[in-house]
Protein backbone atom coordinates (compact mmCIF):
# COMPACT_ATOMS: atom_id res chain seq x y z
CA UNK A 1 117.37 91.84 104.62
CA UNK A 2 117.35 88.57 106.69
CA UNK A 3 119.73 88.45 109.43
CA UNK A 4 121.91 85.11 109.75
CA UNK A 5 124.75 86.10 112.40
CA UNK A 6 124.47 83.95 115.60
CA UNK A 7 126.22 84.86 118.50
CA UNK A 8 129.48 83.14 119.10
CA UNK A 9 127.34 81.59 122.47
CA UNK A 10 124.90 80.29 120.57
CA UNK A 11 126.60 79.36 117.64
CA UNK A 12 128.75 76.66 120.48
CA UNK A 13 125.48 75.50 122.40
CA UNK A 14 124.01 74.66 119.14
CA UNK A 15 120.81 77.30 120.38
CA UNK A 16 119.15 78.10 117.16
CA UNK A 17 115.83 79.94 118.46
CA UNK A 18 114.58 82.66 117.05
CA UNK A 19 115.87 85.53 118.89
CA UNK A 20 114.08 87.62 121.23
CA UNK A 21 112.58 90.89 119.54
CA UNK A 22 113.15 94.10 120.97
CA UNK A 23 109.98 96.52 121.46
CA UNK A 24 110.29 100.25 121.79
CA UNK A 25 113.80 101.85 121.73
CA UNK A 26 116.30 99.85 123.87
CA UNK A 27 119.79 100.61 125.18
CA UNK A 28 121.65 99.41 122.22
CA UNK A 29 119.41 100.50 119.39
CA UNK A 30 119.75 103.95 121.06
CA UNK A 31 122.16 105.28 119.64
CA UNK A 32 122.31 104.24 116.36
CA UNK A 33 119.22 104.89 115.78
CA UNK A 34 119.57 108.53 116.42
CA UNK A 35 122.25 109.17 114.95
CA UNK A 36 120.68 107.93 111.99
CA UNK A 37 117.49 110.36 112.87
CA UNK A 38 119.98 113.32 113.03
CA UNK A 39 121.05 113.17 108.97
CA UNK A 40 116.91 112.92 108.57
CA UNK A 41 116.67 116.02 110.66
CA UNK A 42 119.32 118.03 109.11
CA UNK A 43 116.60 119.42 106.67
CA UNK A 44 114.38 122.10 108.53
CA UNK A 45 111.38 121.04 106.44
CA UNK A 46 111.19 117.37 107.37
CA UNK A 47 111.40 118.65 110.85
CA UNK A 48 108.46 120.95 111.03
CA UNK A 49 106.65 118.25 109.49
CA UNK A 50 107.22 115.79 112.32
CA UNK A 51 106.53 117.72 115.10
CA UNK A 52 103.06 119.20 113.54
CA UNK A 53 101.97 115.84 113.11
CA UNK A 54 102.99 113.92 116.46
CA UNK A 55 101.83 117.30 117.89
CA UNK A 56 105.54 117.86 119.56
CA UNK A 57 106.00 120.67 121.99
CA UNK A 58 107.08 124.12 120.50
CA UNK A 59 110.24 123.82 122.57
CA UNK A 60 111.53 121.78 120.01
CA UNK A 61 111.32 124.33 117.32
CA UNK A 62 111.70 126.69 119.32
CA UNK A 63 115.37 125.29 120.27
CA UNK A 64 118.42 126.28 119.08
CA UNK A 65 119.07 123.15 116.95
CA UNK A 66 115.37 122.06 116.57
CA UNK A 67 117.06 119.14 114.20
CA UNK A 68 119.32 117.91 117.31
CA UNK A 69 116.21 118.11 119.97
CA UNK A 70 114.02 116.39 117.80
CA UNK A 71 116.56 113.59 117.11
CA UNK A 72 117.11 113.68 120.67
CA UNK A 73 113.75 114.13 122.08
CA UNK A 74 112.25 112.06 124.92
CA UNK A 75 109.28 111.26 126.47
CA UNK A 76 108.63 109.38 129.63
CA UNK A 77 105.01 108.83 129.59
CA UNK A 78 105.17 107.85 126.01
CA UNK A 79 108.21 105.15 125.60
CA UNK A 80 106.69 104.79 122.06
CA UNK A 81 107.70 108.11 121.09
CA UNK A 82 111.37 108.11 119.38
CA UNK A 83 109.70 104.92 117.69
CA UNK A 84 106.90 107.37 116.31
CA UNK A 85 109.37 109.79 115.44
CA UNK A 86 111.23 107.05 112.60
CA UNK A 87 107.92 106.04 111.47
CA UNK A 88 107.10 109.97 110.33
CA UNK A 89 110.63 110.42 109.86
CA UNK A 90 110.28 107.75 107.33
CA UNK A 91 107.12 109.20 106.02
CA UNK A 92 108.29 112.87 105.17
CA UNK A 93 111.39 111.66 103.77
CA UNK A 94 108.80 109.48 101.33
CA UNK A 95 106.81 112.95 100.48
CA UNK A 96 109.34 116.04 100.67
CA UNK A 97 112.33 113.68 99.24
CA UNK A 98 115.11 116.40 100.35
CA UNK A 99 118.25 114.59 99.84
CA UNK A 100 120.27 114.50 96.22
CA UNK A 101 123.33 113.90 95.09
CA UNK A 102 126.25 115.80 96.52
CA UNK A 103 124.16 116.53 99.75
CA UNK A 104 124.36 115.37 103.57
CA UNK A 105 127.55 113.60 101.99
CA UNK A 106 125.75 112.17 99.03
CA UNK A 107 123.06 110.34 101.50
CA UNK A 108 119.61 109.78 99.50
CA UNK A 109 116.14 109.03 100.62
CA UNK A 110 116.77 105.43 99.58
CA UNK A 111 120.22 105.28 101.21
CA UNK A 112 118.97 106.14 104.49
CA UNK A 113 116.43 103.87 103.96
CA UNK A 114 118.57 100.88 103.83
CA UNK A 115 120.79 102.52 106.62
CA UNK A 116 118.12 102.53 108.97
CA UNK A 117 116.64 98.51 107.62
CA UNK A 118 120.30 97.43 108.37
CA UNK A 119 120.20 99.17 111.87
CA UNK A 120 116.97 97.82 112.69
CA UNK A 121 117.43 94.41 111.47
CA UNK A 122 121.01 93.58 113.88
CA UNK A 123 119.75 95.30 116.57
CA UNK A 124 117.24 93.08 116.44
CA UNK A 125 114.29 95.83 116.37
CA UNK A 126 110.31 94.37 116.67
CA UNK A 127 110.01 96.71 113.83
CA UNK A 128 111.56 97.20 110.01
CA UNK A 129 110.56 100.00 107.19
CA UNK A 130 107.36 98.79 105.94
CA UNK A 131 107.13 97.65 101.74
CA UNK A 132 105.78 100.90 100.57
CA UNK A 133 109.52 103.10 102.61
CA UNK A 134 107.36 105.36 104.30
CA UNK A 135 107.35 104.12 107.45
CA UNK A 136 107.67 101.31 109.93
CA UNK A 137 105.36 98.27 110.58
CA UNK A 138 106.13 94.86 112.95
CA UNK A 139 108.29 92.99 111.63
CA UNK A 140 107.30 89.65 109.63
CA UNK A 141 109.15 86.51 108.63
CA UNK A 142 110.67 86.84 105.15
CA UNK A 143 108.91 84.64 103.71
CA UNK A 144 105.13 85.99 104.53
CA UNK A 145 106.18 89.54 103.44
CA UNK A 146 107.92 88.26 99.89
CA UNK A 147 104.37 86.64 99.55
CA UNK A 148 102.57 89.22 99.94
CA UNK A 149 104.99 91.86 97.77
CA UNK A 150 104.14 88.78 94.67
CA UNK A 151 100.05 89.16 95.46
CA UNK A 152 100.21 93.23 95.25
CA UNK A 153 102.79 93.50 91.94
CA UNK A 154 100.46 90.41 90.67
CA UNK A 155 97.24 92.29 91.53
CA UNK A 156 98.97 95.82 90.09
CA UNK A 157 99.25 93.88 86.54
CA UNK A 158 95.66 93.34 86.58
CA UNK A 159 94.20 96.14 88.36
CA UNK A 160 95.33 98.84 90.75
CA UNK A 161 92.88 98.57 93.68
CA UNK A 162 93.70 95.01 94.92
CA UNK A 163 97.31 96.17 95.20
CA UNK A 164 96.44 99.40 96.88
CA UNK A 165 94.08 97.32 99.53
CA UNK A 166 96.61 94.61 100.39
CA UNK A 167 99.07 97.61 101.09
CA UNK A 168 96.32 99.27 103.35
CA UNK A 169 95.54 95.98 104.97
CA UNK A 170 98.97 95.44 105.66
CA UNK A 171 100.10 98.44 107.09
CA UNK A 172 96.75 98.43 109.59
CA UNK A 173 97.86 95.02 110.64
CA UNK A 174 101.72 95.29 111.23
CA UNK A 175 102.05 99.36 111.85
CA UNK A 176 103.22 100.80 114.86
CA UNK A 177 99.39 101.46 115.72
CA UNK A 178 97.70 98.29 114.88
CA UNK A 179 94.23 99.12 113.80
CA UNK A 180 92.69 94.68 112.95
CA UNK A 181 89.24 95.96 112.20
CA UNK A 182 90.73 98.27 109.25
CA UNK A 183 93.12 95.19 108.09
CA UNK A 184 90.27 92.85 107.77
CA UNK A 185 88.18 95.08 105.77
CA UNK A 186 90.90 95.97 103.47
CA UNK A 187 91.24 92.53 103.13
CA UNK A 188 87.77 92.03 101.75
CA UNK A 189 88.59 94.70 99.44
CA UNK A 190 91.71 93.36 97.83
CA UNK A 191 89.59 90.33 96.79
CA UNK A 192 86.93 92.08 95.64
CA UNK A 193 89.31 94.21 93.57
CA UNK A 194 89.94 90.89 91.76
CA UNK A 195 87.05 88.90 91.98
CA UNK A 196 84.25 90.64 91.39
CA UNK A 197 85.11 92.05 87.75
CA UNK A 198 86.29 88.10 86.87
CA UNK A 199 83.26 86.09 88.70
CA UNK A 200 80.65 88.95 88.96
CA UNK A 201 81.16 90.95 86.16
CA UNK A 202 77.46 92.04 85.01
CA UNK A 203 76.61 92.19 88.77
CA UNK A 204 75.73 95.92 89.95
CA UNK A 205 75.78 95.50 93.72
CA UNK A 206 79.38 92.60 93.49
CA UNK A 207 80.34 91.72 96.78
CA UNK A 208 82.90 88.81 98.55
CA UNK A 209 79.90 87.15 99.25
CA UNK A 210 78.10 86.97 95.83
CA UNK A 211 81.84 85.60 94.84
CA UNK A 212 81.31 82.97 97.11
CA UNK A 213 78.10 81.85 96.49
CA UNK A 214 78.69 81.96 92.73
CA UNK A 215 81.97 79.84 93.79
CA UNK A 216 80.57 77.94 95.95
CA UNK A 217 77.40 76.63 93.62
CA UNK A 218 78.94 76.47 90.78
CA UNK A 219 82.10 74.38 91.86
CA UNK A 220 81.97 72.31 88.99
CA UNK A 221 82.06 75.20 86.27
CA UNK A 222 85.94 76.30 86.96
CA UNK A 223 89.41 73.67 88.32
CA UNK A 224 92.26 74.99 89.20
CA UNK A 225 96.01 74.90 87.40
CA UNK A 226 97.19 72.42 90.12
CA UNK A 227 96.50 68.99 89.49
CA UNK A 228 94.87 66.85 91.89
CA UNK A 229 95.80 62.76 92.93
CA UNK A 230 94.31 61.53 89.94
CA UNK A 231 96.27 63.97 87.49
CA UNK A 232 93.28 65.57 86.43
CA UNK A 233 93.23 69.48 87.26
CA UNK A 234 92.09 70.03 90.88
CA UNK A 235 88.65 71.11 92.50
CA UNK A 236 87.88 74.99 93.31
CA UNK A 237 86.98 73.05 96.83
CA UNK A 238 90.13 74.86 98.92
CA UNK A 239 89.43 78.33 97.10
CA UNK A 240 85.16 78.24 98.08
CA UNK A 241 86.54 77.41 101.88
CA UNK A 242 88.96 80.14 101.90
CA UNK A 243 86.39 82.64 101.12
CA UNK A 244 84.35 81.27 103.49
CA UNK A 245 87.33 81.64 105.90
CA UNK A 246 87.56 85.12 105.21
CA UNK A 247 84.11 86.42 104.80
CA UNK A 248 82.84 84.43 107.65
CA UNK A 249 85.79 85.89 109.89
CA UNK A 250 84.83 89.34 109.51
CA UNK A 251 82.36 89.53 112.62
CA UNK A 252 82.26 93.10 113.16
CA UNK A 253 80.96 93.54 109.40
CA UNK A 254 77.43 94.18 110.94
CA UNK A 255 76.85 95.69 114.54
CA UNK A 256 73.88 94.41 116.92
CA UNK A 257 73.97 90.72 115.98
CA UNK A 258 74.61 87.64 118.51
CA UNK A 259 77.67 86.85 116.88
CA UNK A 260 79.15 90.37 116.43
CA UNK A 261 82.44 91.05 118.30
CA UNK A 262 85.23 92.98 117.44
CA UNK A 263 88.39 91.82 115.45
CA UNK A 264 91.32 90.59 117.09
CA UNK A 265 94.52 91.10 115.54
CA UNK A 266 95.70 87.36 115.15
CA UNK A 267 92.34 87.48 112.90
CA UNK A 268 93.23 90.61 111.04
CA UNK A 269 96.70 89.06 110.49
CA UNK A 270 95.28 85.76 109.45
CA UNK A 271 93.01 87.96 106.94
CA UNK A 272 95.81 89.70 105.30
CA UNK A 273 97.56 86.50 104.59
CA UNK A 274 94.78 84.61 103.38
CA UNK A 275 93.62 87.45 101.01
CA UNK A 276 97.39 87.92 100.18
CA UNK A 277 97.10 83.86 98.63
CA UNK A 278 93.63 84.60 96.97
CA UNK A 279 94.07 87.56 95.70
CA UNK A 280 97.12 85.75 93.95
CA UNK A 281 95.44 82.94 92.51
CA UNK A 282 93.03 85.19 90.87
CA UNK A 283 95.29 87.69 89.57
CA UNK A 284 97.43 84.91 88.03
CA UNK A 285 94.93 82.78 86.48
CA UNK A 286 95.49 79.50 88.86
CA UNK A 287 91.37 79.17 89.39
CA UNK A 288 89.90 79.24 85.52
CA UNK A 289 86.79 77.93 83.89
CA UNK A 290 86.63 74.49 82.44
């Protein structure tokens, strides 16, 4: 969902930046956000779920309504926590799927889903449900996610495990607990998933790199679908520097060399996007042989 409504205020001033994000669990998301967490919490099992894996103090089971203290619960050393608490919420409603038809007034799994995206969205939340609906990750512009849901149903029609990686690399990139070094690597992976059984298919030891060697040397061997200034089909050129982008970028691949250093997360972010394009391209044919 991509929210449009401006502000009466802003709407008159003509202001059209992008508004401010909100981090954590502020004043006006509050509320309904757990209220929302209380028709989640209404079944016992999703609850003892939760609190075993945040590690929650036995007071809230313990309690006489362990559903209302856990949709209620606070921490003040942790102002992450209620935050945490949505993205496993989200998570166990994914695996035990306790809602049907008729129950909690006919609310499903998906319903509160998209109860909880349309919260999140006009409150203006840093964070939305993430593409897999089992749990939360930053949010991203429209555009960048609807990109990268075409490279993983694209990369599912050819082969599983690209998909599968992009999701990983995704969800290490834009979760709640950002972890870049994970995101680039699964980043790798997706394009291996795709490239190594086209380009590198006899090959027992395929890797990225071996991809873009064989790319990069034998540049006149494949074109591209696009059509370059003179009309003929286009150059692998922008493909063979891509891959050099992204294998090059990985500098915590080895340990102990001059250049090692860990990855930051604009470059994990950056990786995820430009596999999210390659992976594409491959999975759809746009780079063939001549």
């Amino acid at each position: 969902m991509t929210r449009t409504w401006r502000r009466l205020t802003d709407r008159l001033s003509g202001k059209h930046d992008p508004e401010v994000l909100y981090e954590e669990l502020p004043d006006h998301l509050a509320v309904p956000v757990r209220q929302w967490a209380l028709q989640v919490v209404s079944n016992y099992q999703v609850v003892g779920v939760v609190c075993l894996r945040l590690r929650l103090p036995s007071t809230v089971l313990n309690s006489h309504s362990p559903g209302e203290a856990l949709a209620n619960y606070q921490d003040k050393s942790n102002p992450m926590i209620f935050v945490e608490i949505v993205d496993a919420l989200l998570a166990a409603l994914a695996e035990v799927r306790p809602f049907t038809a008729g129950r909690y007034n006919g609310a499903t799994a998906s319903d509160l889903c998209r109860q909880l995206d349309f919260i999140l969205t006009e409150g203006g939340s840093a964070y939305m449900i993430n593409p897999d609906k089992n749990g939360l990750c930053r949010r991203v512009d429209e555009t960048l996610r609807q990109s990268l849901e075409a490279a993983v149903q694209a990369a599912d029609k050819q082969t599983q495990g690209a998909g599968a990686h992009l999701r990983e690399a995704f969800a290490a990139a834009y979760g709640i607990s950002p972890n870049p070094s994970v995101a680039y690597s699964q980043s790798v992976k997706a394009v291996e998933a795709v490239a190594n059984p086209l380009f590198l298919p006899k090959s027992p030891e395929p890797t990225l790199g071996a991809v873009r060697s064989t790319l990069d040397q034998g540049r006149n061997k494949y074109e591209m679908v696009v059509e370059d200034r003179t009309g003929a089909p286009a150059g692998i050129n922008a493909v063979v520097e891509l891959l050099n982008l992204l294998w090059h970028g990985q500098r915590d691949r080895h340990a102990g060399g001059p250049t090692s250093r860990p990855v930051t997360q604009e470059a994990a972010e950056t990786a995820v996007h430009a596999a999210a394009l390659l992976v594409h391209w491959v999975a759809t044919g746009v780079i063939r042989k001549k």
